[in-house]
PDB file of N, CA and C in Angstrom:
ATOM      1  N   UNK A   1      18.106   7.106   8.351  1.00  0.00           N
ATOM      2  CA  UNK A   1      17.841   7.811   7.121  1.00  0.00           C
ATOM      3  C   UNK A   1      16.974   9.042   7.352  1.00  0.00           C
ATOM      4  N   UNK A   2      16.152   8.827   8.242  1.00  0.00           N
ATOM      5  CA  UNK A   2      15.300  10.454   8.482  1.00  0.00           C
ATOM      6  C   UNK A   2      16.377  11.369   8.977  1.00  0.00           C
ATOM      7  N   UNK A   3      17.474  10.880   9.915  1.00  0.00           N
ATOM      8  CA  UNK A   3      17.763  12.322  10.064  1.00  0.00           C
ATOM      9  C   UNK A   3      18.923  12.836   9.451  1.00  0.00           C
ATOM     10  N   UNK A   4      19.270  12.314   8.527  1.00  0.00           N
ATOM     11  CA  UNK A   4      19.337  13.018   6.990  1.00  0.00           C
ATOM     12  C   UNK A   4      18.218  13.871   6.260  1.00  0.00           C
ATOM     13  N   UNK A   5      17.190  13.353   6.630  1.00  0.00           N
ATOM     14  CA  UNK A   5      16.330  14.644   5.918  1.00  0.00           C
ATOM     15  C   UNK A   5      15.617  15.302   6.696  1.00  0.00           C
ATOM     16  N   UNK A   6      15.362  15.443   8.018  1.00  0.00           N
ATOM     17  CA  UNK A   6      14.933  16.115   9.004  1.00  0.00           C
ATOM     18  C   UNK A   6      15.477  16.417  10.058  1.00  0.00           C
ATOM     19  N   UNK A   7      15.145  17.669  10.404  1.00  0.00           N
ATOM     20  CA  UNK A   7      16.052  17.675  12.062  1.00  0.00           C
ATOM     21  C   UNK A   7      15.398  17.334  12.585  1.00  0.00           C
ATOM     22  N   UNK A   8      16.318  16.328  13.598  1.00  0.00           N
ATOM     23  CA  UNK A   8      14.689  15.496  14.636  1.00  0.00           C
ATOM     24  C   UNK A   8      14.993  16.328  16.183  1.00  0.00           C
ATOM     25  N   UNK A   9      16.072  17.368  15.895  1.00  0.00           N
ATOM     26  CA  UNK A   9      16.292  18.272  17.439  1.00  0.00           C
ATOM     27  C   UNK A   9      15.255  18.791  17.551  1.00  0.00           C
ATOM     28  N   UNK A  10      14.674  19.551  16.381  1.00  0.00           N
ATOM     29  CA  UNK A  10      13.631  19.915  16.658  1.00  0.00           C
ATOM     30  C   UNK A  10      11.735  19.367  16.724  1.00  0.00           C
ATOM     31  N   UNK A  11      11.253  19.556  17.710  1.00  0.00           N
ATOM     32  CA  UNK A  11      10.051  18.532  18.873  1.00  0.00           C
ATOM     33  C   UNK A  11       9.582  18.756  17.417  1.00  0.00           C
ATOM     34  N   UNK A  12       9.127  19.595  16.653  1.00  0.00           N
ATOM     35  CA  UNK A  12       7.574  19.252  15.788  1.00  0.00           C
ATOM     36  C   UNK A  12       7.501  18.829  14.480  1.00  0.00           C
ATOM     37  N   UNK A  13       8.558  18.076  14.707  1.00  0.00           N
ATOM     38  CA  UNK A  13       8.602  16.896  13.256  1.00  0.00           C
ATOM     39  C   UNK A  13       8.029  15.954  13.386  1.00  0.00           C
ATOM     40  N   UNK A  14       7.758  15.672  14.524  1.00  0.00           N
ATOM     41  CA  UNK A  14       7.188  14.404  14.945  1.00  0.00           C
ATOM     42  C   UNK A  14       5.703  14.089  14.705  1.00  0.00           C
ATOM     43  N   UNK A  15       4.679  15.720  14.285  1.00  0.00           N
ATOM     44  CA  UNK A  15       3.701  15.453  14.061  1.00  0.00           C
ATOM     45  C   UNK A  15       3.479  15.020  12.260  1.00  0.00           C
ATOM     46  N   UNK A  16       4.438  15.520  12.222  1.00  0.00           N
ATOM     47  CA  UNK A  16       4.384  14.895  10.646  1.00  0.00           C
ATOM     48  C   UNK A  16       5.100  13.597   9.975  1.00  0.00           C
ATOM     49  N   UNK A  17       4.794  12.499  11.309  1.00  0.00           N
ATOM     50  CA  UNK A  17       5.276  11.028  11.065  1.00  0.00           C
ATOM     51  C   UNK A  17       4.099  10.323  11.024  1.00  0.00           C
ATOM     52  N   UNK A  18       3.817   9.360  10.320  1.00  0.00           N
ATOM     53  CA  UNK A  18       2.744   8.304  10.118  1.00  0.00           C
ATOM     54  C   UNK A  18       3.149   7.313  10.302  1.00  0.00           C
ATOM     55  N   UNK A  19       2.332   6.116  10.559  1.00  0.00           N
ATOM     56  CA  UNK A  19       2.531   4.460  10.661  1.00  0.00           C
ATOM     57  C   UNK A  19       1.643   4.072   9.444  1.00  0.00           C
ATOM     58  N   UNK A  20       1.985   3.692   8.220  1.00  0.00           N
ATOM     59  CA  UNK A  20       1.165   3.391   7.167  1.00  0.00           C
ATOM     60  C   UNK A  20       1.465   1.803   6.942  1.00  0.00           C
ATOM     61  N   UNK A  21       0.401   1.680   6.253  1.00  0.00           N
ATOM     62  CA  UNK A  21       0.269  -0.086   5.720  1.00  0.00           C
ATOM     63  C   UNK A  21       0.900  -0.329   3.928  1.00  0.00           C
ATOM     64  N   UNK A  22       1.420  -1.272   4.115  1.00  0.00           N
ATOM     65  CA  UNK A  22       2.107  -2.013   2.696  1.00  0.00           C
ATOM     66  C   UNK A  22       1.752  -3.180   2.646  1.00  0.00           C
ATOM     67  N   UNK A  23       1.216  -3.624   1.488  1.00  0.00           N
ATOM     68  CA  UNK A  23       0.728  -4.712   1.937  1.00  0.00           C
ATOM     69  C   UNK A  23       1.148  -5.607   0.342  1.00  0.00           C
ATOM     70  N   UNK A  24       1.113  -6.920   0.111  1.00  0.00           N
ATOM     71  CA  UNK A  24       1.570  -7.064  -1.130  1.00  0.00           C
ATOM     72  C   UNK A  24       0.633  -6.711  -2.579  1.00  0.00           C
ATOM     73  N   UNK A  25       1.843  -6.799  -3.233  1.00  0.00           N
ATOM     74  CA  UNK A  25       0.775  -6.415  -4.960  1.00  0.00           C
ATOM     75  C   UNK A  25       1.078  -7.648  -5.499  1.00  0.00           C
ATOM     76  N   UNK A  26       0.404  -8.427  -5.784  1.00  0.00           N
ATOM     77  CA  UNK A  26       0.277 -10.040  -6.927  1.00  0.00           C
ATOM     78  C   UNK A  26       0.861  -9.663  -7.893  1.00  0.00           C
ATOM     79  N   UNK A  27       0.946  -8.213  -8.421  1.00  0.00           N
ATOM     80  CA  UNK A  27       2.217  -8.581  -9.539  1.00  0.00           C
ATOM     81  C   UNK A  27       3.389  -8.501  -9.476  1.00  0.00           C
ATOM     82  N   UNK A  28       3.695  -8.382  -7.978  1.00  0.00           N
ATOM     83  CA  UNK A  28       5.272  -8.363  -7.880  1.00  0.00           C
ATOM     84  C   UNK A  28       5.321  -9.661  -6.700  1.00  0.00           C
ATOM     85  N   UNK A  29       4.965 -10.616  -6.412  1.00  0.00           N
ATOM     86  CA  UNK A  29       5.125 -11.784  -5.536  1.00  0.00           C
ATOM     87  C   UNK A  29       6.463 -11.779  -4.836  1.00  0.00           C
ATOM     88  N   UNK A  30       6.787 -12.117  -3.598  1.00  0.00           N
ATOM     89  CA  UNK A  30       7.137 -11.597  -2.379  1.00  0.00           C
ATOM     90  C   UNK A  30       8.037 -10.442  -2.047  1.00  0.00           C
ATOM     91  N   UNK A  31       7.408  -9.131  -2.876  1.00  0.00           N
ATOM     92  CA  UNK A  31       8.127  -7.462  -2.975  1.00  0.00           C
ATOM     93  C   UNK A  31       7.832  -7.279  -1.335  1.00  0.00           C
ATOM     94  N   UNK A  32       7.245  -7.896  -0.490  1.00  0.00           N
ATOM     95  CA  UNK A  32       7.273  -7.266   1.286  1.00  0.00           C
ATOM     96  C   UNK A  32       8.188  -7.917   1.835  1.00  0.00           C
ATOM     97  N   UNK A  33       8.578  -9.107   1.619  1.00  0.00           N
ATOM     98  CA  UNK A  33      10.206  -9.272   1.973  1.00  0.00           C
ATOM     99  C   UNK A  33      11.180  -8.842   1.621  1.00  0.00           C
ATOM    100  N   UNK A  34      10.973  -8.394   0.225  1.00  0.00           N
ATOM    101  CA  UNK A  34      11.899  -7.870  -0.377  1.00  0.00           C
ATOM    102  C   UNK A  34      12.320  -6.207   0.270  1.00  0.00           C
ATOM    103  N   UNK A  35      11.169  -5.709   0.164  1.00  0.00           N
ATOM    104  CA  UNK A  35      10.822  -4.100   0.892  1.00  0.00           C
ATOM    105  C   UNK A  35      11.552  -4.138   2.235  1.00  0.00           C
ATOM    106  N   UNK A  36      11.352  -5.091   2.966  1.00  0.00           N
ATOM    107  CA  UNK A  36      11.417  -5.257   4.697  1.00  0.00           C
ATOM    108  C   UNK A  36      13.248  -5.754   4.503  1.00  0.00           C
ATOM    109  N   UNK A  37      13.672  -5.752   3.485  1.00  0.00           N
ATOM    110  CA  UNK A  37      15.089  -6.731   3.666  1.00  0.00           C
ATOM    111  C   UNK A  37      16.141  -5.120   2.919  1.00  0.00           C
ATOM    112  N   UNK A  38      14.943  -4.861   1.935  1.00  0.00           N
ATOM    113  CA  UNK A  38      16.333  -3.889   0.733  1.00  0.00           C
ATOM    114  C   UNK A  38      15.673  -2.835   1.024  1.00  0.00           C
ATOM    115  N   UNK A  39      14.577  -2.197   1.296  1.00  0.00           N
ATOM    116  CA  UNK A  39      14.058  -1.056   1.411  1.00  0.00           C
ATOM    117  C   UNK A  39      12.860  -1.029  -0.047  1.00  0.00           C
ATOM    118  N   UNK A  40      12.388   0.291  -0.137  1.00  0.00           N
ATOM    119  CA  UNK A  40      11.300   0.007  -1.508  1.00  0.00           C
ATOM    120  C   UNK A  40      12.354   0.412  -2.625  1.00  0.00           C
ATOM    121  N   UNK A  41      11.687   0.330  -3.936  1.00  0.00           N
ATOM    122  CA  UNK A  41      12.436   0.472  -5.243  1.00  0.00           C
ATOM    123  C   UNK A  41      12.411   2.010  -5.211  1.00  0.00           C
ATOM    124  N   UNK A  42      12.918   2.562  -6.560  1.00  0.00           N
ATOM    125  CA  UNK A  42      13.042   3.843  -6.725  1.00  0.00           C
ATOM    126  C   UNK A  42      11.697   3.762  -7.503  1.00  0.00           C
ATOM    127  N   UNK A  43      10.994   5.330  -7.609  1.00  0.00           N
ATOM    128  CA  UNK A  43      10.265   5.216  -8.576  1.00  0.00           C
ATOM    129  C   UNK A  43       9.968   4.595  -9.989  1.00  0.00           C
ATOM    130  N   UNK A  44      11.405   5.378 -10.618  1.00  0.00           N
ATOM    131  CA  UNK A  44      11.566   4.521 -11.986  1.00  0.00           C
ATOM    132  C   UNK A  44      11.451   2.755 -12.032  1.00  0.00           C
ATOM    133  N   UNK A  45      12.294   2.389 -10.824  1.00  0.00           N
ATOM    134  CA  UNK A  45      11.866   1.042 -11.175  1.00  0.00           C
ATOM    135  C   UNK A  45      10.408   0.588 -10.859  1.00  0.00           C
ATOM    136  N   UNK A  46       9.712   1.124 -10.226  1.00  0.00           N
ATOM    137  CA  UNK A  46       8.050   0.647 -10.416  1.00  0.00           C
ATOM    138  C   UNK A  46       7.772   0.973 -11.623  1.00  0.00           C
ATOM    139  N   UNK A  47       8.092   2.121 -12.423  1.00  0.00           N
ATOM    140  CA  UNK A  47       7.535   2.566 -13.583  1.00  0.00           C
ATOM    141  C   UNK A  47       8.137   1.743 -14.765  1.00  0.00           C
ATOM    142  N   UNK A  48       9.247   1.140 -14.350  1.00  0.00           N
ATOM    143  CA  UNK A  48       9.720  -0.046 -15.937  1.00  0.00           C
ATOM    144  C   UNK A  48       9.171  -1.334 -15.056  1.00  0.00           C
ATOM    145  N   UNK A  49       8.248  -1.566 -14.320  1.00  0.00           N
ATOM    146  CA  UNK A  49       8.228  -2.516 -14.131  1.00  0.00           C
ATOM    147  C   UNK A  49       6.448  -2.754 -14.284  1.00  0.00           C
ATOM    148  N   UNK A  50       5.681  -1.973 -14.876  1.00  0.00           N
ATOM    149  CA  UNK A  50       4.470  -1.098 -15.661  1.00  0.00           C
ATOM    150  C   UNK A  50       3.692  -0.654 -14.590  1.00  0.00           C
ATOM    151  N   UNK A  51       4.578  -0.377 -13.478  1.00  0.00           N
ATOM    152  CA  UNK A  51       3.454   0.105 -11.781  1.00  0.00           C
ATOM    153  C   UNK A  51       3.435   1.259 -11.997  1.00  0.00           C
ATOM    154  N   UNK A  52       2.350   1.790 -11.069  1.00  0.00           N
ATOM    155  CA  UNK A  52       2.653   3.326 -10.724  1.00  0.00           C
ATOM    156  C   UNK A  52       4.234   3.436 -10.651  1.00  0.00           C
ATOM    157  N   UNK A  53       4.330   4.775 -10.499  1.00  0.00           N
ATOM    158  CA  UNK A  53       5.673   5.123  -9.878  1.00  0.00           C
ATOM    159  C   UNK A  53       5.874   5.788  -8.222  1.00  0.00           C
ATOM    160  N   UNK A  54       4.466   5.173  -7.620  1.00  0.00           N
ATOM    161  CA  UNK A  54       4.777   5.299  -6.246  1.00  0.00           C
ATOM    162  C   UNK A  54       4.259   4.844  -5.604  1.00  0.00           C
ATOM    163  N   UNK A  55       4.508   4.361  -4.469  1.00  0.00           N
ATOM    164  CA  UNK A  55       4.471   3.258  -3.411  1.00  0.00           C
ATOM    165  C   UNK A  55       3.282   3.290  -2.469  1.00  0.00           C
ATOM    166  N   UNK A  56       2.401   2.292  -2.660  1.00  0.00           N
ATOM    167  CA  UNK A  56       0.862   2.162  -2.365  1.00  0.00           C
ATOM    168  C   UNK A  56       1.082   2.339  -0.877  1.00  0.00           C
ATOM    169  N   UNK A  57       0.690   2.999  -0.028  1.00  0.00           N
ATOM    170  CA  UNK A  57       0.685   3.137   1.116  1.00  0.00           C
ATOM    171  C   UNK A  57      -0.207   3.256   1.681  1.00  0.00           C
ATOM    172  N   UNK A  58      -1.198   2.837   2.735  1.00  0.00           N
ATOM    173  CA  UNK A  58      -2.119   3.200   3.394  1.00  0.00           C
ATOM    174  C   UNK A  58      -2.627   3.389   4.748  1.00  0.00           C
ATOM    175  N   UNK A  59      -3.477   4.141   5.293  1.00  0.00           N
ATOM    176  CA  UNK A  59      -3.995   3.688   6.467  1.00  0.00           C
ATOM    177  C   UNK A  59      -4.922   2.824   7.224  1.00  0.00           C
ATOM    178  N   UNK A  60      -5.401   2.182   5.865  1.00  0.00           N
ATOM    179  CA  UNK A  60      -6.504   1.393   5.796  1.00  0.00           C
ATOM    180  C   UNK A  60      -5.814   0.094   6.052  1.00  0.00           C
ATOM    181  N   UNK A  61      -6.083  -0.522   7.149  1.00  0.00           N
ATOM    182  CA  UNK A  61      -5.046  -2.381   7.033  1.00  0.00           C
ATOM    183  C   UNK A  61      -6.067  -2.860   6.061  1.00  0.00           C
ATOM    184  N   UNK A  62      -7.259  -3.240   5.888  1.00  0.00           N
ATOM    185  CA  UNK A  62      -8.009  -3.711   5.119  1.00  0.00           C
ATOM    186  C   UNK A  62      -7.586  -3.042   3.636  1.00  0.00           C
ATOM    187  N   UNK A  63      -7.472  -2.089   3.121  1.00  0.00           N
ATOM    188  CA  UNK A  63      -7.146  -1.441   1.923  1.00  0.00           C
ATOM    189  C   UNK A  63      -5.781  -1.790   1.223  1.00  0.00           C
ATOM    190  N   UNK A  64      -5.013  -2.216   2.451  1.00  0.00           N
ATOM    191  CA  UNK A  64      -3.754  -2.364   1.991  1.00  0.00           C
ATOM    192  C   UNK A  64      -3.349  -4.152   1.606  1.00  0.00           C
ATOM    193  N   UNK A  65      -4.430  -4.379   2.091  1.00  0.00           N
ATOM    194  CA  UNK A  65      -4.517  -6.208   1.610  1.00  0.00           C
ATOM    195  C   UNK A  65      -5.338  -6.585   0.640  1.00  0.00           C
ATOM    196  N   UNK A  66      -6.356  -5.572   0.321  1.00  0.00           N
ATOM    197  CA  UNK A  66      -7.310  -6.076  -0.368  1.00  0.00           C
ATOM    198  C   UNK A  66      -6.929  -6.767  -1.961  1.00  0.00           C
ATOM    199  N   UNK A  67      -5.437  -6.114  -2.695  1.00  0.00           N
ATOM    200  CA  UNK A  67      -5.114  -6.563  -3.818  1.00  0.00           C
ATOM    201  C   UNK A  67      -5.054  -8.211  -3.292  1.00  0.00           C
ATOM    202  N   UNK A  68      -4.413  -8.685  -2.488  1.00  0.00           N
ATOM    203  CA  UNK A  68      -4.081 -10.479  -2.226  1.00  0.00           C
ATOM    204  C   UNK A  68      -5.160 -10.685  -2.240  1.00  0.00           C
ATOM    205  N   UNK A  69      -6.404 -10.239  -1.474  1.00  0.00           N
ATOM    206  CA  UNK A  69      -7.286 -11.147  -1.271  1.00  0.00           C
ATOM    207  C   UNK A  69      -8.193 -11.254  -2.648  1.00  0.00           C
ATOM    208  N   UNK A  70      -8.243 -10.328  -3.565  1.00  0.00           N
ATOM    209  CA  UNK A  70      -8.967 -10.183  -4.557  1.00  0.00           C
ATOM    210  C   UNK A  70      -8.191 -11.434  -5.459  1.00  0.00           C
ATOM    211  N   UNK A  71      -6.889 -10.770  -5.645  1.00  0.00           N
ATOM    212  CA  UNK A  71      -6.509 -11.806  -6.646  1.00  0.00           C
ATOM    213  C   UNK A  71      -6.504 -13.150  -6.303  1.00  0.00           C
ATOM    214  N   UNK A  72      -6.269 -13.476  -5.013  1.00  0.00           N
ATOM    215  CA  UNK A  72      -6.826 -15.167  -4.157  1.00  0.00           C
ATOM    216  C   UNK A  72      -8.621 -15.105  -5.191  1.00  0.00           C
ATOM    217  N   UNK A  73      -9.158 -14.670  -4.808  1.00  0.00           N
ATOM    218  CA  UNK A  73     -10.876 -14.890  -4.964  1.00  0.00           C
ATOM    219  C   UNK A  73     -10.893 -15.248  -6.022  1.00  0.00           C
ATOM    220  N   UNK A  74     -10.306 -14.211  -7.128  1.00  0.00           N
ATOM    221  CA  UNK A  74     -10.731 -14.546  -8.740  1.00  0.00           C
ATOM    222  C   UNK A  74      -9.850 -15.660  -9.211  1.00  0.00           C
ATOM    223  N   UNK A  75      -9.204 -16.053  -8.435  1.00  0.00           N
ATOM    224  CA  UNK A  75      -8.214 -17.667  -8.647  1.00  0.00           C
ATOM    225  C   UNK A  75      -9.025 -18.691  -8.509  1.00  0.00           C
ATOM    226  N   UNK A  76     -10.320 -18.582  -7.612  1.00  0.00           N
ATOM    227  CA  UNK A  76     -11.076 -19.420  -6.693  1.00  0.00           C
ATOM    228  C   UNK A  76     -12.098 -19.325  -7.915  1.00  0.00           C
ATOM    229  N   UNK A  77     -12.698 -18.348  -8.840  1.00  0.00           N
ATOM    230  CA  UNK A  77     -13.984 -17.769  -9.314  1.00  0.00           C
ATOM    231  C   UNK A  77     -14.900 -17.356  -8.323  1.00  0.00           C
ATOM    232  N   UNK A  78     -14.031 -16.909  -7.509  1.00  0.00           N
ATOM    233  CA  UNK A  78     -15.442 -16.109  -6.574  1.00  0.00           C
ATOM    234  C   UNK A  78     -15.304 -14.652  -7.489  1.00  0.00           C
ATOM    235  N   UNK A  79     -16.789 -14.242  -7.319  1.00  0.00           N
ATOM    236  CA  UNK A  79     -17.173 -12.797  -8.112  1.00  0.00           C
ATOM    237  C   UNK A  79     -16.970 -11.660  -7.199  1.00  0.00           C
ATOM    238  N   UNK A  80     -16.449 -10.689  -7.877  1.00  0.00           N
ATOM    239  CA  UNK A  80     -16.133  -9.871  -6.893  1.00  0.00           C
ATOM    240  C   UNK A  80     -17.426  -8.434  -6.905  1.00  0.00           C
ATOM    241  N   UNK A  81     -17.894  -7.462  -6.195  1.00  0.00           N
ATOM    242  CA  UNK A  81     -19.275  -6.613  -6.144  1.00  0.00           C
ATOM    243  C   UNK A  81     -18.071  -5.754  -6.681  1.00  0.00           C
ATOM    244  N   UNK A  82     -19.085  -4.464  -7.598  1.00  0.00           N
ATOM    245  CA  UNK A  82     -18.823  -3.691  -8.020  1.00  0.00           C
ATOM    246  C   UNK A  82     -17.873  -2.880  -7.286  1.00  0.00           C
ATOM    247  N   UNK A  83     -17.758  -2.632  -6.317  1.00  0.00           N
ATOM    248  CA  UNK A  83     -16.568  -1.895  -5.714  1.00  0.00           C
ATOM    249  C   UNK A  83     -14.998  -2.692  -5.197  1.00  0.00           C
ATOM    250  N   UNK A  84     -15.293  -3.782  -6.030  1.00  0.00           N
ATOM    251  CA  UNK A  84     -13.764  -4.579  -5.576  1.00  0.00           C
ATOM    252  C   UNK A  84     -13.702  -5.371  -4.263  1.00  0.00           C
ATOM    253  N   UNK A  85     -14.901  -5.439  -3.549  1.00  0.00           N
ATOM    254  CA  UNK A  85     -14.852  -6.629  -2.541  1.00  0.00           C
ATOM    255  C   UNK A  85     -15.614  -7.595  -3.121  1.00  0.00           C
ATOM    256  N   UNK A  86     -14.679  -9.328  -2.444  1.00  0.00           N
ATOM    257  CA  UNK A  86     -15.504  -9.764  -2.690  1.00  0.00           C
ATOM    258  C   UNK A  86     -16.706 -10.625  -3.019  1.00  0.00           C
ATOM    259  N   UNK A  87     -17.806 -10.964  -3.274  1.00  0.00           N
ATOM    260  CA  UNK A  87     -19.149 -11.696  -2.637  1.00  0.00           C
ATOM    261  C   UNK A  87     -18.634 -12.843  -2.154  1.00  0.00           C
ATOM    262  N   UNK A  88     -19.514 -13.032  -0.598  1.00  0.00           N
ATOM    263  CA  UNK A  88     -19.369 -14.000   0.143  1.00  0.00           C
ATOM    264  C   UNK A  88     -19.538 -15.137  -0.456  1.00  0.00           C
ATOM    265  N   UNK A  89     -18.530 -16.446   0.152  1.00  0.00           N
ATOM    266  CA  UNK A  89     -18.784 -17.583  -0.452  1.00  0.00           C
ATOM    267  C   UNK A  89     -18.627 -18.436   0.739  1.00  0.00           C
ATOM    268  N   UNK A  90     -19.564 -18.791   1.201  1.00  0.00           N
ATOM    269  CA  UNK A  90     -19.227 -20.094   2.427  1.00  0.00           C
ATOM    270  C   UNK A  90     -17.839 -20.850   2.242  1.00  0.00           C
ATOM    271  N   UNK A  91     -17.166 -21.219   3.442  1.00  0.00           N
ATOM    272  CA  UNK A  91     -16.621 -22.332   3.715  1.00  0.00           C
ATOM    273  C   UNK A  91     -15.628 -21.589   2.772  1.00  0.00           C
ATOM    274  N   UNK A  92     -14.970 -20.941   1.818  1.00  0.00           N
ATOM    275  CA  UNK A  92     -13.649 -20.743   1.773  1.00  0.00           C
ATOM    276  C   UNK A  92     -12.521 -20.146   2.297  1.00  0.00           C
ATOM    277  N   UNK A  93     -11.583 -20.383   2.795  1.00  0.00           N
ATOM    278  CA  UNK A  93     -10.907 -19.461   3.964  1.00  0.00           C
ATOM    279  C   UNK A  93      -9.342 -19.084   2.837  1.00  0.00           C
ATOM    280  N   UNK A  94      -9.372 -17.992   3.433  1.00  0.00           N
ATOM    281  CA  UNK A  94      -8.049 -16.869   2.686  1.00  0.00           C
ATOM    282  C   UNK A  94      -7.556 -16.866   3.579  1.00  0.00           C
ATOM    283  N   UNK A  95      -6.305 -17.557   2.639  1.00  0.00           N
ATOM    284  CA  UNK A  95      -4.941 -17.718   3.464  1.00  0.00           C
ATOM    285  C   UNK A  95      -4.672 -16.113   3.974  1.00  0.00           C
ATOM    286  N   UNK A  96      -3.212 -16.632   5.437  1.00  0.00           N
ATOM    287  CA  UNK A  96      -2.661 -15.475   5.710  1.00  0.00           C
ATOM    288  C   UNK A  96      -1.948 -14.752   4.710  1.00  0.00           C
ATOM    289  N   UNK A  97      -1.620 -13.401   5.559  1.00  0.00           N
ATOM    290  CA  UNK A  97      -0.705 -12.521   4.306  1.00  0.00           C
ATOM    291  C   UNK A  97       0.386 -11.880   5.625  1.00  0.00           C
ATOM    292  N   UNK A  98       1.011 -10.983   4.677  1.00  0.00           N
ATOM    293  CA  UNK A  98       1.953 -10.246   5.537  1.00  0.00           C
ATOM    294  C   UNK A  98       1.495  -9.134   4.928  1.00  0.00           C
ATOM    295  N   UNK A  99       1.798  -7.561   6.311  1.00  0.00           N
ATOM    296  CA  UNK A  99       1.976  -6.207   5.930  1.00  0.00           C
ATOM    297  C   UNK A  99       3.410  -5.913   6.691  1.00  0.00           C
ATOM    298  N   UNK A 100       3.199  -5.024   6.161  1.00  0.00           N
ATOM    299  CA  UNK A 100       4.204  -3.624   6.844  1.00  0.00           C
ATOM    300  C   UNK A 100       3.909  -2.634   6.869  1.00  0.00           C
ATOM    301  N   UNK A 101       3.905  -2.381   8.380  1.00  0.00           N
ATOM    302  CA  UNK A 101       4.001  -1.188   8.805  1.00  0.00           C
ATOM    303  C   UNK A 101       5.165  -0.377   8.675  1.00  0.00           C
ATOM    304  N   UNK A 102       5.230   1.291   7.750  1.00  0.00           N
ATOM    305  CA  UNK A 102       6.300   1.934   7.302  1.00  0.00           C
ATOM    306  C   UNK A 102       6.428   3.109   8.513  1.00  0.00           C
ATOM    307  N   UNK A 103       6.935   3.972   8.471  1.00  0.00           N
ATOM    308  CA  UNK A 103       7.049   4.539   9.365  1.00  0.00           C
ATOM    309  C   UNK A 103       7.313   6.129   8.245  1.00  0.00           C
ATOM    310  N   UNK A 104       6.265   6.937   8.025  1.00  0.00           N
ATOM    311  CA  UNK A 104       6.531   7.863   7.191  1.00  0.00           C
ATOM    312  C   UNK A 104       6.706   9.319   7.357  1.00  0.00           C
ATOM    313  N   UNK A 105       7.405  10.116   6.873  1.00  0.00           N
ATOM    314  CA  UNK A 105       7.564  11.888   7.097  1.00  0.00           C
ATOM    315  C   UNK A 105       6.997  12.212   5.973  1.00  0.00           C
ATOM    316  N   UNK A 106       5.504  12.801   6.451  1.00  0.00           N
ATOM    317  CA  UNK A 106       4.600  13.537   5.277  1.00  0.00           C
ATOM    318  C   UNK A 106       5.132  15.066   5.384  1.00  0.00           C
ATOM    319  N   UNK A 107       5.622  15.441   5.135  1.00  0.00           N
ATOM    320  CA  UNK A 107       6.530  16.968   4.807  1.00  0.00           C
ATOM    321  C   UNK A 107       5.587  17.789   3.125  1.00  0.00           C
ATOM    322  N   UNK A 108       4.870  18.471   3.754  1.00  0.00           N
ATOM    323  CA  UNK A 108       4.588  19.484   3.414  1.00  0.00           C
ATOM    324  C   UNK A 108       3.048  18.891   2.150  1.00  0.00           C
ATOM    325  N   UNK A 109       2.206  18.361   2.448  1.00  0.00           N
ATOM    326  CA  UNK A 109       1.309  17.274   1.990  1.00  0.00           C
ATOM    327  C   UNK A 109       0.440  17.695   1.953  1.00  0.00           C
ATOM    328  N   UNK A 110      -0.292  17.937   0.293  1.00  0.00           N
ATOM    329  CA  UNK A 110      -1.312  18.684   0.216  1.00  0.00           C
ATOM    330  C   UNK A 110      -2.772  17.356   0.073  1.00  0.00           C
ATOM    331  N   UNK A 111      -3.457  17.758  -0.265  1.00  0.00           N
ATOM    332  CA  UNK A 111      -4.735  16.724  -0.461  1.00  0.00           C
ATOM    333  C   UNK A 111      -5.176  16.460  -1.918  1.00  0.00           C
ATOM    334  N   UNK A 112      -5.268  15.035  -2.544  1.00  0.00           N
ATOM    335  CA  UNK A 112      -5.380  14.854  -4.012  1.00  0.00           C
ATOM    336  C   UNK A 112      -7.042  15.762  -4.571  1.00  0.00           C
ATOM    337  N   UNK A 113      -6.769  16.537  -4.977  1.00  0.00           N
ATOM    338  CA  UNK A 113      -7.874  16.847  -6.025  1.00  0.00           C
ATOM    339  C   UNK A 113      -8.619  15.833  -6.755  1.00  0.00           C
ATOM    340  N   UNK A 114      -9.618  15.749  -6.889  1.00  0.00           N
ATOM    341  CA  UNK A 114     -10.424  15.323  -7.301  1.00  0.00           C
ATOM    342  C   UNK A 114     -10.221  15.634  -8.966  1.00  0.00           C
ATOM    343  N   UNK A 115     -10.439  14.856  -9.980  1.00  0.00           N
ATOM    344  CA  UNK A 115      -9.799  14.854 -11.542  1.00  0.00           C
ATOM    345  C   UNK A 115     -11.581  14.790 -12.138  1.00  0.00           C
ATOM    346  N   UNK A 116     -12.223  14.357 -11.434  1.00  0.00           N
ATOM    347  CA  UNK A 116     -13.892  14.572 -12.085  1.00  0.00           C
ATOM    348  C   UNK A 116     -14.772  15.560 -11.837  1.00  0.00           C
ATOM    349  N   UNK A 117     -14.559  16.203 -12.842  1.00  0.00           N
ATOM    350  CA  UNK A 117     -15.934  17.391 -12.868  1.00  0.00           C
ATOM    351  C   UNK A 117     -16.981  17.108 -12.535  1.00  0.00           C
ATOM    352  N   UNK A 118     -17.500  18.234 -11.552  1.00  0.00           N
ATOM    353  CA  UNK A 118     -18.915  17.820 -11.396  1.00  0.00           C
ATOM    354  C   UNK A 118     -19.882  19.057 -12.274  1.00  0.00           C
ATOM    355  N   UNK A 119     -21.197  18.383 -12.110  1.00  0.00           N
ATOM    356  CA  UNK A 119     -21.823  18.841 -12.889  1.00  0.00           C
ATOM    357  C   UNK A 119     -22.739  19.255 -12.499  1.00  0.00           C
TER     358      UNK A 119
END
């Protein structure tokens, strides 16, 4: 499928490939098999399905799991700290998970602006 949208004859496409993390979302329960078997949805269908309309990706392996493990915790009543990790609780162990690693062409990728004024 990339080289339908890129020429890969030419060497310097290659700097604009990533290895990013997918990791699951609890409101779609097993969408990384699903992803790894059919590919991801189209936008629209994340968006009738009340998600963003684009596909959580990261470089962070920790960032990209953190939705499972949160929603595991608050199943448990463990409290989570103000920034979404969260507080230690002896002796409970979080189950495994699965990621995926995607393989991505960032083509022409600017940097998100910041939406809060400062003051």
């Amino acid at each position: 499928r990339l080289e339908s949208l890129v020429d890969t004859s030419e060497p310097g496409y290659k700097r604009s490939l990533e290895y990013l993390f997918y990791g699951d979302d609890p409101r779609l329960p097993g969408e990384t098999l699903r992803v790894a078997e059919e590919g991801f949805r189209s936008a629209s269908e994340y968006e009738r399905l009340g998600m963003d309309s684009a596909v959580c990706l990261s470089n962070s392996l920790s960032l990209s799991d953190l939705p499972r493990v949160q929603n595991f915790m608050r199943g448990k009543g463990v409290q989570l700290n103000p920034d979404g990790t969260p507080v230690y609780k002896p002796g409970l162990e979080i189950p495994t998970g699965q990621l995926l690693i995607t393989k991505v062409f960032l083509a022409r990728c600017t940097a998100q602006k910041s939406s809060s004024k400062q003051e």
